[in-house]
N, C-alpha and C. Protein backbone atom coordinates (compact mmCIF):
# COMPACT_ATOMS: atom_id res chain seq x y z
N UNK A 1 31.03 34.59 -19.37
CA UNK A 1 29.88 33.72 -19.57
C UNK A 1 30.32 32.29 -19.83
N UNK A 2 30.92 32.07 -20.19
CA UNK A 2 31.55 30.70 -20.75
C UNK A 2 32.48 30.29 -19.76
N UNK A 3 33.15 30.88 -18.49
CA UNK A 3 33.63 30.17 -18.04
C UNK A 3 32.72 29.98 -16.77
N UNK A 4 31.71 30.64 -16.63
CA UNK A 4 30.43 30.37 -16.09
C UNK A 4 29.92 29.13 -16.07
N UNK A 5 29.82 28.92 -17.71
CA UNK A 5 29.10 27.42 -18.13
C UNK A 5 30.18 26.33 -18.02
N UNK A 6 31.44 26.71 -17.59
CA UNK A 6 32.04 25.62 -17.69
C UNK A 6 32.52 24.94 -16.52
N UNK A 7 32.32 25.97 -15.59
CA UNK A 7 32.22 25.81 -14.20
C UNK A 7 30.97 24.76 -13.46
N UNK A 8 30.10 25.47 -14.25
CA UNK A 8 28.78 24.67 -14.07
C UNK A 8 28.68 23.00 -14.63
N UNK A 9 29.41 22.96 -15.64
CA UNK A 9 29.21 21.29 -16.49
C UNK A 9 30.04 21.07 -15.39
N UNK A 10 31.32 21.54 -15.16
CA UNK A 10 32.07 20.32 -13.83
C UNK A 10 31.36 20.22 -12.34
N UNK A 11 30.80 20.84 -12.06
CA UNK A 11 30.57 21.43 -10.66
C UNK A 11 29.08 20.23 -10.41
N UNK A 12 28.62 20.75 -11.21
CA UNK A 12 26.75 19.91 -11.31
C UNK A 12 26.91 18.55 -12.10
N UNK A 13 27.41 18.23 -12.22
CA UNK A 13 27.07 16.43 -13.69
C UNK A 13 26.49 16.12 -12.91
N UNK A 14 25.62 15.91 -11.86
CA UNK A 14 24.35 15.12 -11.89
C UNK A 14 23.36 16.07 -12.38
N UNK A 15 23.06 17.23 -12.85
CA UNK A 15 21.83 18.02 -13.00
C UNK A 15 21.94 18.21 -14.82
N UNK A 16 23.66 17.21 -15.39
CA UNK A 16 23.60 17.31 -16.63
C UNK A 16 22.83 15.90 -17.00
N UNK A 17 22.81 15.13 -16.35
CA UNK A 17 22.22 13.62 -16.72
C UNK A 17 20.83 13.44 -18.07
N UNK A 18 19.78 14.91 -17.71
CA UNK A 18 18.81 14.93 -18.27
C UNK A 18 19.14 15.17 -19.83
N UNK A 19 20.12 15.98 -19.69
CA UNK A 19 20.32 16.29 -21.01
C UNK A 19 21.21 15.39 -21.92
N UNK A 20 22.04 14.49 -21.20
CA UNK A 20 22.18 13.57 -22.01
C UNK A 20 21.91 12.50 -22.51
N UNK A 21 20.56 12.50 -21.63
CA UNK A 21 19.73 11.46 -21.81
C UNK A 21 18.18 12.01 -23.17
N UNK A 22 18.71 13.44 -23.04
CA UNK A 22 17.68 14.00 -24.54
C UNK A 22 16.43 14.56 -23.52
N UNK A 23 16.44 14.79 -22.25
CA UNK A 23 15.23 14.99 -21.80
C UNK A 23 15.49 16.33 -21.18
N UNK A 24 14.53 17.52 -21.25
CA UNK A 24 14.50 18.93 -21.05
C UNK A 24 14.75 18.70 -19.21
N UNK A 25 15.50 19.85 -19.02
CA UNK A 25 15.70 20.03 -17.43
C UNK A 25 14.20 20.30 -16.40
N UNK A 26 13.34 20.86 -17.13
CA UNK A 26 12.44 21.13 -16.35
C UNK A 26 11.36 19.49 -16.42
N UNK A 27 12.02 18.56 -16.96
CA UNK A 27 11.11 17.50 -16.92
C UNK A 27 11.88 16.30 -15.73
N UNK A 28 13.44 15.81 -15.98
CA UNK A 28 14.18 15.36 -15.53
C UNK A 28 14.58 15.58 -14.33
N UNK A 29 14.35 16.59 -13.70
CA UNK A 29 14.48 17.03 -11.74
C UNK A 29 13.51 16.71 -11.33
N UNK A 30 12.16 16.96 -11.76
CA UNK A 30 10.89 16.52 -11.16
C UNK A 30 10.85 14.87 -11.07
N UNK A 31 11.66 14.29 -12.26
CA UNK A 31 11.35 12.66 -12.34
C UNK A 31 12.50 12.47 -11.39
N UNK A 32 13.42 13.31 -10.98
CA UNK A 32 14.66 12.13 -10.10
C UNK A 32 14.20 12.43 -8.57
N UNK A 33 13.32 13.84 -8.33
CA UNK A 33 13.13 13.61 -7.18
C UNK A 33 11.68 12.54 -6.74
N UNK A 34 11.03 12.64 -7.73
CA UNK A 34 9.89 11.74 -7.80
C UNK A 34 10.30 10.41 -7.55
N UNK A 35 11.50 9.99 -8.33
CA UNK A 35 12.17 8.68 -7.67
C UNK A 35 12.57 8.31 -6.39
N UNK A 36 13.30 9.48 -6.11
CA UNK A 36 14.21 9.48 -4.91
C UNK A 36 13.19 9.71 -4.09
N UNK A 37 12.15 10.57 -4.10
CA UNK A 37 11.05 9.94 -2.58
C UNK A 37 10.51 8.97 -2.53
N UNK A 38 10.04 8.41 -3.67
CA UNK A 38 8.90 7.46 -3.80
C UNK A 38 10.22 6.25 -3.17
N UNK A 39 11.24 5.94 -3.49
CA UNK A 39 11.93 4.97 -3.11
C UNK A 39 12.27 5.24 -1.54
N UNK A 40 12.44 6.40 -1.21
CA UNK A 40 12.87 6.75 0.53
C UNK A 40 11.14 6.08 0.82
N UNK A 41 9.74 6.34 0.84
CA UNK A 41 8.78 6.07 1.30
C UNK A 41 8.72 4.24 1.07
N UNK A 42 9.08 3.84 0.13
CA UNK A 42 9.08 2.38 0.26
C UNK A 42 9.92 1.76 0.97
N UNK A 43 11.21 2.32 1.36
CA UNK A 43 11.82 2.25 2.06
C UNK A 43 11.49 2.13 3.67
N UNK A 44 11.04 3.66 4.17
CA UNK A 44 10.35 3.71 5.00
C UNK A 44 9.17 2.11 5.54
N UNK A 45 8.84 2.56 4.67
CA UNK A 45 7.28 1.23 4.80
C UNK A 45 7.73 -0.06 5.34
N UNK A 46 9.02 -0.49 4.68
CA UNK A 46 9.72 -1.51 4.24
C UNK A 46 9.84 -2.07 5.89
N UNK A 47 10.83 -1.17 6.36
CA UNK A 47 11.59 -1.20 7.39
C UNK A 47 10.36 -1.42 9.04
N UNK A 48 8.92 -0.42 8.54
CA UNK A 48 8.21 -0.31 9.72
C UNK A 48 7.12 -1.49 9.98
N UNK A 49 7.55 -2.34 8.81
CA UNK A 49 6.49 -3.45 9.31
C UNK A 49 6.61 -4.47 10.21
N UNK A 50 7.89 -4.90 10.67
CA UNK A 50 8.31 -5.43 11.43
C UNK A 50 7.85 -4.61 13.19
N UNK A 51 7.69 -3.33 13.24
CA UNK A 51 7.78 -2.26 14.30
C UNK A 51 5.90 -2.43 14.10
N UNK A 52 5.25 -2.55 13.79
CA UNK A 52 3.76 -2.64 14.26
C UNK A 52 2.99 -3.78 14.25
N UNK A 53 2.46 -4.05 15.30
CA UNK A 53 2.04 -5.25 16.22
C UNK A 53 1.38 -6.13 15.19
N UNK A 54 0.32 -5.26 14.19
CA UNK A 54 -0.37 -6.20 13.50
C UNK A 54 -0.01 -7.03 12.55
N UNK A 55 1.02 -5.82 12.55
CA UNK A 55 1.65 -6.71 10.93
C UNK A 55 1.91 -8.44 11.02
N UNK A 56 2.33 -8.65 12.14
CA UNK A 56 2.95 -9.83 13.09
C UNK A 56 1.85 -10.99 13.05
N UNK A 57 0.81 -10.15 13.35
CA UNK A 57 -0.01 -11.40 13.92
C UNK A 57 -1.05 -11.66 12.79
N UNK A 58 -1.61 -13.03 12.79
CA UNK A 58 -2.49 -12.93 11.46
C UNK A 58 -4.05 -12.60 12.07
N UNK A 59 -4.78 -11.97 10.63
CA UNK A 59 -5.98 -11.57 11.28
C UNK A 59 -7.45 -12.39 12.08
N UNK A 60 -7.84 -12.22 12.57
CA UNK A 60 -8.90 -13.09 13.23
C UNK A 60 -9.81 -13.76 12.44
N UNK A 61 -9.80 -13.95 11.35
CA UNK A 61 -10.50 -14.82 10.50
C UNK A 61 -9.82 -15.26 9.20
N UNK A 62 -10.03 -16.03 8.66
CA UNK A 62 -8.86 -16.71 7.92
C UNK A 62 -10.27 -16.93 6.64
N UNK A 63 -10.07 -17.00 5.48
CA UNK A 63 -10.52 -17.65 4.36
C UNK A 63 -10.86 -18.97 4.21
N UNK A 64 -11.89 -19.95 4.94
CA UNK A 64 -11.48 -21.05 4.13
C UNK A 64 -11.40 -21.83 3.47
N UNK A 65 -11.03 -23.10 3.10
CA UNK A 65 -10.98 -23.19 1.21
C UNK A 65 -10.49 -22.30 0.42
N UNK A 66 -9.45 -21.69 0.78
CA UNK A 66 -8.96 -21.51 -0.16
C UNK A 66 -7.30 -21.44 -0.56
N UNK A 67 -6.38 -21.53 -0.90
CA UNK A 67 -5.01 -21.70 -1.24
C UNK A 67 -4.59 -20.37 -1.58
N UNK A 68 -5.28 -19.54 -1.87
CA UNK A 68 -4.65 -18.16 -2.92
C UNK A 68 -4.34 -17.14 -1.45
N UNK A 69 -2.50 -17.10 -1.38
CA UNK A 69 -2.69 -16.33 -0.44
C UNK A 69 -2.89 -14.89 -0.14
N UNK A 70 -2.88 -14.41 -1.44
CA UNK A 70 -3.33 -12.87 -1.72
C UNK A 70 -5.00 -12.51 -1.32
N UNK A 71 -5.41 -13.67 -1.65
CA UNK A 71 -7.09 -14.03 -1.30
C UNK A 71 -7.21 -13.36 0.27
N UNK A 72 -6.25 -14.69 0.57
CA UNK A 72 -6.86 -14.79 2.29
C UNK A 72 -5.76 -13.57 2.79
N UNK A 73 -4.95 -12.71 2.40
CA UNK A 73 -4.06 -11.80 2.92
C UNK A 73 -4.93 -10.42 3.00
N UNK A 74 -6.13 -10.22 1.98
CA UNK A 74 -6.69 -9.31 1.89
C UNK A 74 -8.21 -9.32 1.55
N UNK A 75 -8.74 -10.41 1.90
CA UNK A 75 -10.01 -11.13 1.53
C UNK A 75 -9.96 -10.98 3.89
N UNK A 76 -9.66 -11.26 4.12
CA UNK A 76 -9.88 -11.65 5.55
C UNK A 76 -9.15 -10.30 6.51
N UNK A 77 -9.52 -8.92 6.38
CA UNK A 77 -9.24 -7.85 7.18
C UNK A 77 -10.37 -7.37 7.38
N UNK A 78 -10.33 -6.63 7.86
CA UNK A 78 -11.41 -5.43 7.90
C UNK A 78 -12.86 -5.94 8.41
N UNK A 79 -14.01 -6.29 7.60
CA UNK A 79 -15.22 -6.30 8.31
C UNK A 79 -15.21 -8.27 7.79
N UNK A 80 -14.44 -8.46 7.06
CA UNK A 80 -14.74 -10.34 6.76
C UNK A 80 -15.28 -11.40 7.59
N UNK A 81 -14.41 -10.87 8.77
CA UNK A 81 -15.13 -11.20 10.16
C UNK A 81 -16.52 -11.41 10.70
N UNK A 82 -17.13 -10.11 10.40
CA UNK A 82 -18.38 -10.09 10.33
C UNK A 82 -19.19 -10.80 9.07
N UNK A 83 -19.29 -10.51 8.04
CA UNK A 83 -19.61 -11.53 6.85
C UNK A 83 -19.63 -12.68 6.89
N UNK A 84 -18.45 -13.48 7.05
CA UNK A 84 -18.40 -15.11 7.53
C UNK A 84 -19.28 -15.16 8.74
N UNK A 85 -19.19 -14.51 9.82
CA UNK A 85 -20.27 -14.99 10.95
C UNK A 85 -21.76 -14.39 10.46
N UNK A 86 -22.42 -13.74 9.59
CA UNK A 86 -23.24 -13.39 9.34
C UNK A 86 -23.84 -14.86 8.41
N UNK A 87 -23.01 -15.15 7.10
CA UNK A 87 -22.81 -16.34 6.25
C UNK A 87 -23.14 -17.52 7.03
N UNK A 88 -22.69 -18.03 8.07
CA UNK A 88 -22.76 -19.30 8.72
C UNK A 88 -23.50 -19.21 10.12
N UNK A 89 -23.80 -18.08 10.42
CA UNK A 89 -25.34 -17.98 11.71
C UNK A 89 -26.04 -17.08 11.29
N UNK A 90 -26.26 -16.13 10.27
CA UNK A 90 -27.04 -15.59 10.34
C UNK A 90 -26.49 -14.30 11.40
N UNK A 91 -27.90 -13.04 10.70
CA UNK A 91 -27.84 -12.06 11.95
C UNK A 91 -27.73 -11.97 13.53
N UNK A 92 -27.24 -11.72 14.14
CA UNK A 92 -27.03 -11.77 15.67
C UNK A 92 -26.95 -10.24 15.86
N UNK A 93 -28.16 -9.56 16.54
CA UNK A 93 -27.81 -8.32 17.52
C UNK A 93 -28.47 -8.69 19.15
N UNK A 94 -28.73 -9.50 19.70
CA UNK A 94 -28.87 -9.85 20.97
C UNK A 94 -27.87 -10.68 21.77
N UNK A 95 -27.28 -10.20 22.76
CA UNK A 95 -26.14 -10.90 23.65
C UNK A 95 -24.65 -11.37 23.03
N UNK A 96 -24.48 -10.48 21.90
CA UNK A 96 -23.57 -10.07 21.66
C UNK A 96 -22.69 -8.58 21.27
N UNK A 97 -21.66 -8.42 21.42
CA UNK A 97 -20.80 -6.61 22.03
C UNK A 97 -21.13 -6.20 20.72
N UNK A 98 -20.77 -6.57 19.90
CA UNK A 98 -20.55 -5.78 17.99
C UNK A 98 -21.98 -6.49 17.49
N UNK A 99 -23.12 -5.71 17.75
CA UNK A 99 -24.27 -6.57 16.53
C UNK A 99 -23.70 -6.87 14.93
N UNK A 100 -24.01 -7.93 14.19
CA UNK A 100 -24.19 -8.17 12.46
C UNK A 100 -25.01 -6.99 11.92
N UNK A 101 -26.21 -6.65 12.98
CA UNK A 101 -27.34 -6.41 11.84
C UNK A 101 -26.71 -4.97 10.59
N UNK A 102 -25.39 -4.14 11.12
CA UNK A 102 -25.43 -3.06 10.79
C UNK A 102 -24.66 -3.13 9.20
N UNK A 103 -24.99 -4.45 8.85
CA UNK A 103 -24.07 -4.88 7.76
C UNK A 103 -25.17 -4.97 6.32
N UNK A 104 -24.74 -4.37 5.30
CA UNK A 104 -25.08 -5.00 4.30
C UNK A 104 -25.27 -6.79 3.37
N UNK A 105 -26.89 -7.11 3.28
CA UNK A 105 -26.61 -8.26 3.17
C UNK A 105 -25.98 -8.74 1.84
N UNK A 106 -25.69 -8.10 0.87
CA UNK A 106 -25.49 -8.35 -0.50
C UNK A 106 -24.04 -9.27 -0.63
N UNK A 107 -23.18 -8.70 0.60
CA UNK A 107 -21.69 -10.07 0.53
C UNK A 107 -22.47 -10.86 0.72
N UNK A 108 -23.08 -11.18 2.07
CA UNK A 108 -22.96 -12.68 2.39
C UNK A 108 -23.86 -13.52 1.62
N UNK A 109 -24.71 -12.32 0.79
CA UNK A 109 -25.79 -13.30 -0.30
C UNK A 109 -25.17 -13.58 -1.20
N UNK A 110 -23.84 -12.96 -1.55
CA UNK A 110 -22.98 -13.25 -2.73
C UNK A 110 -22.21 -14.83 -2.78
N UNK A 111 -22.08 -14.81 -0.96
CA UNK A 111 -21.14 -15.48 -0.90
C UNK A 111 -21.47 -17.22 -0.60
């Protein structure tokens, strides 16, 4: 039995880390693999933004007035597009492809 365990302290020292850090084994494997993916997936992410088209290009409507670029990085995706043209003409569903009307007016009354 003991030369069992002693086999094991040389063989494994990374699976002793938890315990010398005071933290139970069944808590300390779950947190290193929790690390070790969560860092491979940022990783991942990291690397694929360069590899998809949008990332590249900026989006079709821009913020303006304003300086904050977190604003206009995530203030100007998705439906903003529509809002600002709703904001500065008004509804349009005649002789144009994408009607406004299917929009809630409460942004652009906000805005």
């Amino acid at each position: 039995m003991d030369m069992e365990l002693g086999e094991r302290k040389q063989n494994g020292r990374l699976w002793l880390w938890p315990q010398r850090l005071g933290m139970a084994r069944w808590l300390g494997l779950p947190l290193l693999f929790f690390a070790v993916t969560r860092l491979g997936i940022a990783l991942i992410a990291y690397l694929a933004v360069p590899l998809i088209n949008d990332s590249l290009t900026p989006p079709p409507y821009h913020l303006r007035g304003t300086e904050n670029v977190l604003l206009d990085v995530f203030g100007s995706r998705w439906d903003t597009g529509f809002y600002i043209s709703i904001v500065e003409e008004g509804y349009k569903y005649e002789g144009v492809p994408l009607p406004s009307v299917a929009f809630f007016p409460l942004l652009p009354l906000l805005m």
